[in-house]
PDB file of N, CA and C in Angstrom:
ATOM      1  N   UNK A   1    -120.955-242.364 -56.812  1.00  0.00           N
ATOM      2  CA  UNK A   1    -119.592-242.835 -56.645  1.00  0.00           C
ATOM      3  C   UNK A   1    -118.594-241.724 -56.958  1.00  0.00           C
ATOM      4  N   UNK A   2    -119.177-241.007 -57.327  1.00  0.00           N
ATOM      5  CA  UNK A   2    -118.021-239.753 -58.079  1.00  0.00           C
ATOM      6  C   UNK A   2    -117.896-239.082 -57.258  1.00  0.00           C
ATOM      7  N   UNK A   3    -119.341-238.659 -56.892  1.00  0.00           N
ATOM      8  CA  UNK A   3    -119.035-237.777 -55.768  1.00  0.00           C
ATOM      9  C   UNK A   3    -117.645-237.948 -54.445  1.00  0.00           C
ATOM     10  N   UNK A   4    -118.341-239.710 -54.003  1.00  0.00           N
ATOM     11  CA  UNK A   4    -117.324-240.022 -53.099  1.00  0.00           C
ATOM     12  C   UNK A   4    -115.986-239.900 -53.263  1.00  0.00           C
ATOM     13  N   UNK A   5    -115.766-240.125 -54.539  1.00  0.00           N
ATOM     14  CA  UNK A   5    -114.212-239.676 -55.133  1.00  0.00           C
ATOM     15  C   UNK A   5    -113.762-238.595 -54.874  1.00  0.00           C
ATOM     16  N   UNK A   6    -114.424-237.264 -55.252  1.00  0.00           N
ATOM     17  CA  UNK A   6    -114.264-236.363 -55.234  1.00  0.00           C
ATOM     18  C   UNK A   6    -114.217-235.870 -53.808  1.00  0.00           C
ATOM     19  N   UNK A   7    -115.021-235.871 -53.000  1.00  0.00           N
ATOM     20  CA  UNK A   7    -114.472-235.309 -51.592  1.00  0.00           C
ATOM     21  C   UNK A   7    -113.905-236.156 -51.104  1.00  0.00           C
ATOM     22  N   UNK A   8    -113.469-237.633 -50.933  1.00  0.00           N
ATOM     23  CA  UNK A   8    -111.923-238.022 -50.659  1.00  0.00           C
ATOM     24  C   UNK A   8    -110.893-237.511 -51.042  1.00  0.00           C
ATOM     25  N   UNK A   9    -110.638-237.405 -52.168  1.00  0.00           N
ATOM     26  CA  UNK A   9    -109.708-236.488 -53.122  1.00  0.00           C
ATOM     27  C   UNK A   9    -109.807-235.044 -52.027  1.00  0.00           C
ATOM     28  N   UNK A  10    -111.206-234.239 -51.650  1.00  0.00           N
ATOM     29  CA  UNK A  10    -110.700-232.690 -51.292  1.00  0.00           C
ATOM     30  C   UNK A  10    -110.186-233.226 -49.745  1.00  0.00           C
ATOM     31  N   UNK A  11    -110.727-234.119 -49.353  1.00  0.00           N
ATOM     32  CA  UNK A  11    -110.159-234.490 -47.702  1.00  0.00           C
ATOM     33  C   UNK A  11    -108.611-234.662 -47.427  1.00  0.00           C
ATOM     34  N   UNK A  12    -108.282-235.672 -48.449  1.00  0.00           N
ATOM     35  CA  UNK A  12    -106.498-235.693 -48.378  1.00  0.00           C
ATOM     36  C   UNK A  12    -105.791-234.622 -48.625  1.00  0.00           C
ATOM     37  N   UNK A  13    -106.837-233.313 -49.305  1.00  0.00           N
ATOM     38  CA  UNK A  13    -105.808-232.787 -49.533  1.00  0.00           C
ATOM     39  C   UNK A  13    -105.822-231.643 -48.520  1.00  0.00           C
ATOM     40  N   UNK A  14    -107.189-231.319 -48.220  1.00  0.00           N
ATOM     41  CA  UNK A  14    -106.879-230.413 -47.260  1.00  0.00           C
ATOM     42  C   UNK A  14    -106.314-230.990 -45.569  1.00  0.00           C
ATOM     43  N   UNK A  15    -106.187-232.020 -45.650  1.00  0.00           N
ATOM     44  CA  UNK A  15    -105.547-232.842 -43.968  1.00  0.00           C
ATOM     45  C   UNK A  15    -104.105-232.965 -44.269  1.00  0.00           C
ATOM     46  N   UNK A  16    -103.359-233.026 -45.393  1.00  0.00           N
ATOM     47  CA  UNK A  16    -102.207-232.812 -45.822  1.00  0.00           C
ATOM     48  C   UNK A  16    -101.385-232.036 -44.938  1.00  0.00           C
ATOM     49  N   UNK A  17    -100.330-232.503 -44.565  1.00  0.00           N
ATOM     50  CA  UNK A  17     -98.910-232.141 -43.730  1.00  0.00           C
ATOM     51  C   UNK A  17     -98.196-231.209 -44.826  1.00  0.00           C
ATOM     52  N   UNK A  18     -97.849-231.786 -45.587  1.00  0.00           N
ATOM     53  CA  UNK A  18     -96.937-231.683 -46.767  1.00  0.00           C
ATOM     54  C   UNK A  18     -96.803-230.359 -47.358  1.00  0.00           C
ATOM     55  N   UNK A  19     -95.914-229.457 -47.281  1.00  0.00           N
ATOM     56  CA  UNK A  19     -95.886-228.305 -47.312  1.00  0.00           C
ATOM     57  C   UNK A  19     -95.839-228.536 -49.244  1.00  0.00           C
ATOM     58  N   UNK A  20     -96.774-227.802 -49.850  1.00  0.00           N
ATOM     59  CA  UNK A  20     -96.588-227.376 -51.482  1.00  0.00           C
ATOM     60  C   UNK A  20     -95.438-226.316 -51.736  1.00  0.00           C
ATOM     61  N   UNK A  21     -95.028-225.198 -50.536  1.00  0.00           N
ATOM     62  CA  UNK A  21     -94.142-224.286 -51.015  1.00  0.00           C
ATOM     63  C   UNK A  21     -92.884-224.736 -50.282  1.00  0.00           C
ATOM     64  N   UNK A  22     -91.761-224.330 -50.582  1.00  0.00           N
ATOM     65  CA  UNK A  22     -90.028-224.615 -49.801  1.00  0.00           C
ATOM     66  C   UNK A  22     -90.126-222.975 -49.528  1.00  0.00           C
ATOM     67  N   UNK A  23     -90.146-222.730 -48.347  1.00  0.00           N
ATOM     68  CA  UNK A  23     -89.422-221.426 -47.915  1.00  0.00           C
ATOM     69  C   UNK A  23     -87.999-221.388 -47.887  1.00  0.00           C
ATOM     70  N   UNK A  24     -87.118-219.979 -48.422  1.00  0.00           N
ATOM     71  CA  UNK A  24     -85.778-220.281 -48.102  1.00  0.00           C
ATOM     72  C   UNK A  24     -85.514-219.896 -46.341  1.00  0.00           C
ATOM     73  N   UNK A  25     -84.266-220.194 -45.802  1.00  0.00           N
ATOM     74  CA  UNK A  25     -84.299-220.460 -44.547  1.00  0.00           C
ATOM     75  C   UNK A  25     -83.633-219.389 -44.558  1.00  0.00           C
ATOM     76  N   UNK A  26     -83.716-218.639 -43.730  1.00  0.00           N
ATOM     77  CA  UNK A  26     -83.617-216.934 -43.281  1.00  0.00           C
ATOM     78  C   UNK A  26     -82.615-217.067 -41.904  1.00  0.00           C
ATOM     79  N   UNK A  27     -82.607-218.249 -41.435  1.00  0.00           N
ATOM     80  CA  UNK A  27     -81.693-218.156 -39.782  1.00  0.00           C
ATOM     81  C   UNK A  27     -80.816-217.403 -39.832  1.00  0.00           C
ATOM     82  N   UNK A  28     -80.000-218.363 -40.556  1.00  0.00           N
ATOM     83  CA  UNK A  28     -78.754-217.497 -40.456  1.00  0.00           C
ATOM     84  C   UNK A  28     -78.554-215.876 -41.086  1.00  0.00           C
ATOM     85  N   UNK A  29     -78.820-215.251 -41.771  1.00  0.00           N
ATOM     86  CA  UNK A  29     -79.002-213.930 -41.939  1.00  0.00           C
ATOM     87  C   UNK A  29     -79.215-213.707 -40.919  1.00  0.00           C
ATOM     88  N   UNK A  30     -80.582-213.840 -40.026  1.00  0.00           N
ATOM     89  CA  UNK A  30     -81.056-213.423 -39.054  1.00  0.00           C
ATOM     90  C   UNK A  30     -80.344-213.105 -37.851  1.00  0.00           C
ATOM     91  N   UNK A  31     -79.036-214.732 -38.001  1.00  0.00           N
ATOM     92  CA  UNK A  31     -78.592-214.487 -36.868  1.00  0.00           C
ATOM     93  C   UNK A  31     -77.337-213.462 -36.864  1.00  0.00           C
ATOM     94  N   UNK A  32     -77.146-213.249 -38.084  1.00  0.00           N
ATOM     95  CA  UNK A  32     -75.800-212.481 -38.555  1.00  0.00           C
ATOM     96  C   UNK A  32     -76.078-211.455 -37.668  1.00  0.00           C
ATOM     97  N   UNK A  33     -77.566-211.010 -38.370  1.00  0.00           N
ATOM     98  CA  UNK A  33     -77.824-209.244 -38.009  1.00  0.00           C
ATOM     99  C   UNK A  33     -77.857-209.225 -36.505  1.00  0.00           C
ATOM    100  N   UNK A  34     -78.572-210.431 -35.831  1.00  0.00           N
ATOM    101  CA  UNK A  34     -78.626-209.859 -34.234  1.00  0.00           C
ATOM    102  C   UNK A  34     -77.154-210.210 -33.380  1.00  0.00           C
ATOM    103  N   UNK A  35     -76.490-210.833 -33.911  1.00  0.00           N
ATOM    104  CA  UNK A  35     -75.099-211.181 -33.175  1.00  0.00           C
ATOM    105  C   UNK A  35     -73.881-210.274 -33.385  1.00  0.00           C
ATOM    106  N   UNK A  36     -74.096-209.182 -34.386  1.00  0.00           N
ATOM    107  CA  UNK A  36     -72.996-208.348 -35.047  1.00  0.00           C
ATOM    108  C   UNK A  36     -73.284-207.057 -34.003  1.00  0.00           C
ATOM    109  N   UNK A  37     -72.345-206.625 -33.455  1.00  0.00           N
ATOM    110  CA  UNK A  37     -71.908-205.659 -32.458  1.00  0.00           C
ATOM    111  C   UNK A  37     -71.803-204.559 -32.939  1.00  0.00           C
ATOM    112  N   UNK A  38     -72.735-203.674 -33.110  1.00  0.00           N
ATOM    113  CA  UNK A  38     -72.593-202.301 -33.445  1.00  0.00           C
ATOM    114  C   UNK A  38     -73.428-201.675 -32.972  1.00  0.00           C
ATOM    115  N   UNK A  39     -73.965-201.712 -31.488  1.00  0.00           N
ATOM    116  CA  UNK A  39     -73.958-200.623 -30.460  1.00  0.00           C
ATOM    117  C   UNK A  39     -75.611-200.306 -30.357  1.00  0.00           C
ATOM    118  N   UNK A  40     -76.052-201.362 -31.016  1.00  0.00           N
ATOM    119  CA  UNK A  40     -77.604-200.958 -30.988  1.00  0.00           C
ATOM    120  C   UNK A  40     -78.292-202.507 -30.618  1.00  0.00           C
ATOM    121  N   UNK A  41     -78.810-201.775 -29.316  1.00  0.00           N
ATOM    122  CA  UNK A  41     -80.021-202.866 -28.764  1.00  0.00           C
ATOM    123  C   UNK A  41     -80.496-204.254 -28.604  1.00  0.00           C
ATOM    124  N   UNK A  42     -80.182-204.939 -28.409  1.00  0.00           N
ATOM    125  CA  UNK A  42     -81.002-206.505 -29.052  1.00  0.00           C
ATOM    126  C   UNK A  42     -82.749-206.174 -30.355  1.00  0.00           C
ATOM    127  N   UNK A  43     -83.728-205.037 -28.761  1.00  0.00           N
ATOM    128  CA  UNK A  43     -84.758-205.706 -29.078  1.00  0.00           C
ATOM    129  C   UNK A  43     -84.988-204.302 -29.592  1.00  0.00           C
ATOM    130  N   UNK A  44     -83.933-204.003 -30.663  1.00  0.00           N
ATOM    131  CA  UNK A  44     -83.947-202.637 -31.501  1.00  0.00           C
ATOM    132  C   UNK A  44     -83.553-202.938 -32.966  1.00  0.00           C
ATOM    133  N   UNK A  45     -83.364-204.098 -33.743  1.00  0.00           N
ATOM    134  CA  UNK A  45     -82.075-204.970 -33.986  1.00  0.00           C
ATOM    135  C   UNK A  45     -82.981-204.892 -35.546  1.00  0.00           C
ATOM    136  N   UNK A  46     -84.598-205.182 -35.401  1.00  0.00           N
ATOM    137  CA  UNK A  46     -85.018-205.381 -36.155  1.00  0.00           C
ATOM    138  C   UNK A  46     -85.221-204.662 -37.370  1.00  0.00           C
ATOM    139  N   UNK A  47     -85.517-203.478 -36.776  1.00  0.00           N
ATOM    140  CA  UNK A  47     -85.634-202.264 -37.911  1.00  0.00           C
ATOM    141  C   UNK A  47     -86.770-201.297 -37.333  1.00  0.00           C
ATOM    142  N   UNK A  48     -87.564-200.819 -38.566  1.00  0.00           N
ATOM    143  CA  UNK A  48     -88.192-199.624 -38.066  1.00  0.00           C
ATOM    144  C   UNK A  48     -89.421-200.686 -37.516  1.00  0.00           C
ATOM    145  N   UNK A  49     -89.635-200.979 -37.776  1.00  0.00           N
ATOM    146  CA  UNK A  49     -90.758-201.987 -37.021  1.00  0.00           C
ATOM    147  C   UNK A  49     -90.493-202.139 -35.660  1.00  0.00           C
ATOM    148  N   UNK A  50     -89.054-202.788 -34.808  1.00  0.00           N
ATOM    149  CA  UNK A  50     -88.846-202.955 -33.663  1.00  0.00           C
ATOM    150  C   UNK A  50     -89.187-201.492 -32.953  1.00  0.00           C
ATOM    151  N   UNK A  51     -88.588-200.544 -33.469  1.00  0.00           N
ATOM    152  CA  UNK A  51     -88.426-199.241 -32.870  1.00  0.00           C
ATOM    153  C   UNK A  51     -90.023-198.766 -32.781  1.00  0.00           C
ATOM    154  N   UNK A  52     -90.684-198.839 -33.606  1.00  0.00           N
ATOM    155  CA  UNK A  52     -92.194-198.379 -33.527  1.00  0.00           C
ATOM    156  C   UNK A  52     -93.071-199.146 -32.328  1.00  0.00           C
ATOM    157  N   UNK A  53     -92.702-200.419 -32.192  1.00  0.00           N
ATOM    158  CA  UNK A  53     -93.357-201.013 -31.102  1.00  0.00           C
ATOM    159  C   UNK A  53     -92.413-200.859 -29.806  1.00  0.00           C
ATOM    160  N   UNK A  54     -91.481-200.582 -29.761  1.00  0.00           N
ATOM    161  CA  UNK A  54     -90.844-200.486 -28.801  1.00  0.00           C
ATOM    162  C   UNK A  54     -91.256-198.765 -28.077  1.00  0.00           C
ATOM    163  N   UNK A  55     -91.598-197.578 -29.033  1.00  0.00           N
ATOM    164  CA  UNK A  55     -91.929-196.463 -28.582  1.00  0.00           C
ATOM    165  C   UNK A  55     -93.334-196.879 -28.151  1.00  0.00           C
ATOM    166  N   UNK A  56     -94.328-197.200 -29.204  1.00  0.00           N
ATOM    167  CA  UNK A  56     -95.651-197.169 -28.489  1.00  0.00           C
ATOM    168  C   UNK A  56     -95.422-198.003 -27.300  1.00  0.00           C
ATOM    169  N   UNK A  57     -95.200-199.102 -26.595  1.00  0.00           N
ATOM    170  CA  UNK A  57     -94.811-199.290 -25.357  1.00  0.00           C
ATOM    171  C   UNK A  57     -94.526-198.636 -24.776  1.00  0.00           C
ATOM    172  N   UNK A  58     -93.531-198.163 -24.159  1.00  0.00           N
ATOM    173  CA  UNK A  58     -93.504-196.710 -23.966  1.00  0.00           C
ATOM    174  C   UNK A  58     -93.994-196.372 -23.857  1.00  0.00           C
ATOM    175  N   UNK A  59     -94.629-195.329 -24.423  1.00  0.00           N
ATOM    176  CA  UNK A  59     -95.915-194.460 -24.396  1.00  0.00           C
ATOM    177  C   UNK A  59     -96.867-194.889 -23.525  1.00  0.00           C
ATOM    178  N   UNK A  60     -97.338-196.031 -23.727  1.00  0.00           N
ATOM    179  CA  UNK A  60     -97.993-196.412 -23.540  1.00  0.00           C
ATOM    180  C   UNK A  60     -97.954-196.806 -21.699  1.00  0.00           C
ATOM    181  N   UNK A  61     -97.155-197.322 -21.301  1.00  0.00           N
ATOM    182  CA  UNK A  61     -96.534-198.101 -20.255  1.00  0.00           C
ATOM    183  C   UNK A  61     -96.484-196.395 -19.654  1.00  0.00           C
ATOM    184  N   UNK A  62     -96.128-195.387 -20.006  1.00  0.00           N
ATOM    185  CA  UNK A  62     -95.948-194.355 -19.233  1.00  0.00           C
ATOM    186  C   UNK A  62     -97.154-193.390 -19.412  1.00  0.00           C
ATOM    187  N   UNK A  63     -98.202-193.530 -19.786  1.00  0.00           N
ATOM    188  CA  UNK A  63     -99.148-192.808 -19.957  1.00  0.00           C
ATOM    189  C   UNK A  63    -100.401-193.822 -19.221  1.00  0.00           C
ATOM    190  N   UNK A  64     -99.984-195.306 -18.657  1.00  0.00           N
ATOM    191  CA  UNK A  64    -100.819-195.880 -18.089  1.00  0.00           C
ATOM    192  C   UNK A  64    -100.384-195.636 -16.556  1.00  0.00           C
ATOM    193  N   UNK A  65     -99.044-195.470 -16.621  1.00  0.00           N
ATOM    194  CA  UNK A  65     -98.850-195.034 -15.011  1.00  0.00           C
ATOM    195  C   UNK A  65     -98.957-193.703 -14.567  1.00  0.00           C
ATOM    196  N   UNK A  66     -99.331-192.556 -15.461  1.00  0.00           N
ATOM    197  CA  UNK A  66     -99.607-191.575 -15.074  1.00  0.00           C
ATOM    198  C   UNK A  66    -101.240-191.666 -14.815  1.00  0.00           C
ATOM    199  N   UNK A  67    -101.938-192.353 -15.469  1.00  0.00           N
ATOM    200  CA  UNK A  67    -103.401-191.929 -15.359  1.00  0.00           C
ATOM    201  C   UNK A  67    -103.332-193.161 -13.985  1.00  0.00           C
ATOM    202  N   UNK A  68    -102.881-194.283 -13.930  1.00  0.00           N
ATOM    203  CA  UNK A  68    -103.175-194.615 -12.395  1.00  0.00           C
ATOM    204  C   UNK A  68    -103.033-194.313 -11.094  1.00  0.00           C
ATOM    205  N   UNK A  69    -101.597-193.180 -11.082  1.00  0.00           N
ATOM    206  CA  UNK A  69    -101.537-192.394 -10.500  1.00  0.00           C
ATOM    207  C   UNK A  69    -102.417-191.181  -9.863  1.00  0.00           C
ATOM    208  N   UNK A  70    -102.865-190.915 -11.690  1.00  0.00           N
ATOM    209  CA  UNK A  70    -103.583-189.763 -11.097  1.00  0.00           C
ATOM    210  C   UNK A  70    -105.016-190.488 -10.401  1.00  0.00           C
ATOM    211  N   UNK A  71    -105.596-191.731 -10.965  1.00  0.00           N
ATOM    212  CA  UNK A  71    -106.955-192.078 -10.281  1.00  0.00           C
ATOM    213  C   UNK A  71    -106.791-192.209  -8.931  1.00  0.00           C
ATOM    214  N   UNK A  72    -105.357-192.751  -8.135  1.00  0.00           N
ATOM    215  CA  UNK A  72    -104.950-193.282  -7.011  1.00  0.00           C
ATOM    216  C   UNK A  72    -105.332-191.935  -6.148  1.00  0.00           C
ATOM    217  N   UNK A  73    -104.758-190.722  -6.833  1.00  0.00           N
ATOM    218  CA  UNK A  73    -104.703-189.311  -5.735  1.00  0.00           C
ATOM    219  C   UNK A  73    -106.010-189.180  -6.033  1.00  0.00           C
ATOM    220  N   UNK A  74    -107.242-189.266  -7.252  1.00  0.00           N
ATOM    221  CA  UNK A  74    -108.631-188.741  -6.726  1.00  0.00           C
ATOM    222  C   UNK A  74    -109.220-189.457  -5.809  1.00  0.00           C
ATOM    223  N   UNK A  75    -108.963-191.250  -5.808  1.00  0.00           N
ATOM    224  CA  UNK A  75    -109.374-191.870  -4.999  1.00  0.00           C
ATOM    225  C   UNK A  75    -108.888-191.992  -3.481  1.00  0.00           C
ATOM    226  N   UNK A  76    -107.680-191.386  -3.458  1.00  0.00           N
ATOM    227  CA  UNK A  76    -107.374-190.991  -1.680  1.00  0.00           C
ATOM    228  C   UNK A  76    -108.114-189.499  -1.242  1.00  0.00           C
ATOM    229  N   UNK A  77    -108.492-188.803  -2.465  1.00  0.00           N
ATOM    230  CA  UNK A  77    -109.008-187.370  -1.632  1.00  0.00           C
ATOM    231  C   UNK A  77    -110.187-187.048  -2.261  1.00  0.00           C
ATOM    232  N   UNK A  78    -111.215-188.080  -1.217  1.00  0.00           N
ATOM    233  CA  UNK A  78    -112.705-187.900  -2.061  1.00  0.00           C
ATOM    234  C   UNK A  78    -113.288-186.367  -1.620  1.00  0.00           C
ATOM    235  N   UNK A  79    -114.251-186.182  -2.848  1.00  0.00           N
ATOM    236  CA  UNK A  79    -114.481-184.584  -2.960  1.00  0.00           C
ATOM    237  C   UNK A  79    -115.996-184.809  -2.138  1.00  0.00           C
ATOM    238  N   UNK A  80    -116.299-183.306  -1.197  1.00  0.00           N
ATOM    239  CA  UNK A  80    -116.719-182.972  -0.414  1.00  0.00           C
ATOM    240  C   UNK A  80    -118.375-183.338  -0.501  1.00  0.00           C
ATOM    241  N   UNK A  81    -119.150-183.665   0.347  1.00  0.00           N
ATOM    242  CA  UNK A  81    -120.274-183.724   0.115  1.00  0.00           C
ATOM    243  C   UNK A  81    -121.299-182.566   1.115  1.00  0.00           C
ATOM    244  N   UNK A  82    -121.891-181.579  -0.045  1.00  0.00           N
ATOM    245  CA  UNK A  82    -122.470-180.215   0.361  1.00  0.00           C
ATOM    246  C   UNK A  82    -123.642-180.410   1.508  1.00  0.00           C
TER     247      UNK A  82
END
């Protein structure tokens, strides 16, 4: 019988909705910083974090169109067979 107690008891609690912590609500800060006009970016807005993913994109996005490029020109000018 104890037992049964006992994992009823762990079942409710781990199926629980009910948040144990209150986060404070960050919106509005949030929205301060992205709505205030000083000449930088939307999706730059965030900090060094935005900017780091925003370069490797970049990079990335332009170093994938160079190598498809370049496969496109080996694959239009197949090499000679001796």
């Amino acid at each position: 019988m104890r037992n049964l107690l006992a994992l009823r008891h762990i079942a409710q609690r781990t199926i629980s909705t009910a948040s144990r912590r209150q986060f404070e609500n960050k919106v509005p800060e949030k929205q301060k910083l992205f709505q205030e006009d000083n000449g930088i970016p939307v999706h730059l807005k965030g900090g060094v974090a935005d900017a780091l993913l925003y370069r490797a994109t970049m990079m990335l996005t332009v170093g994938g169109t160079a190598y498809a490029i370049y496969q496109l020109a080996m694959a239009s000018f197949p090499k000679k067979q001796d």
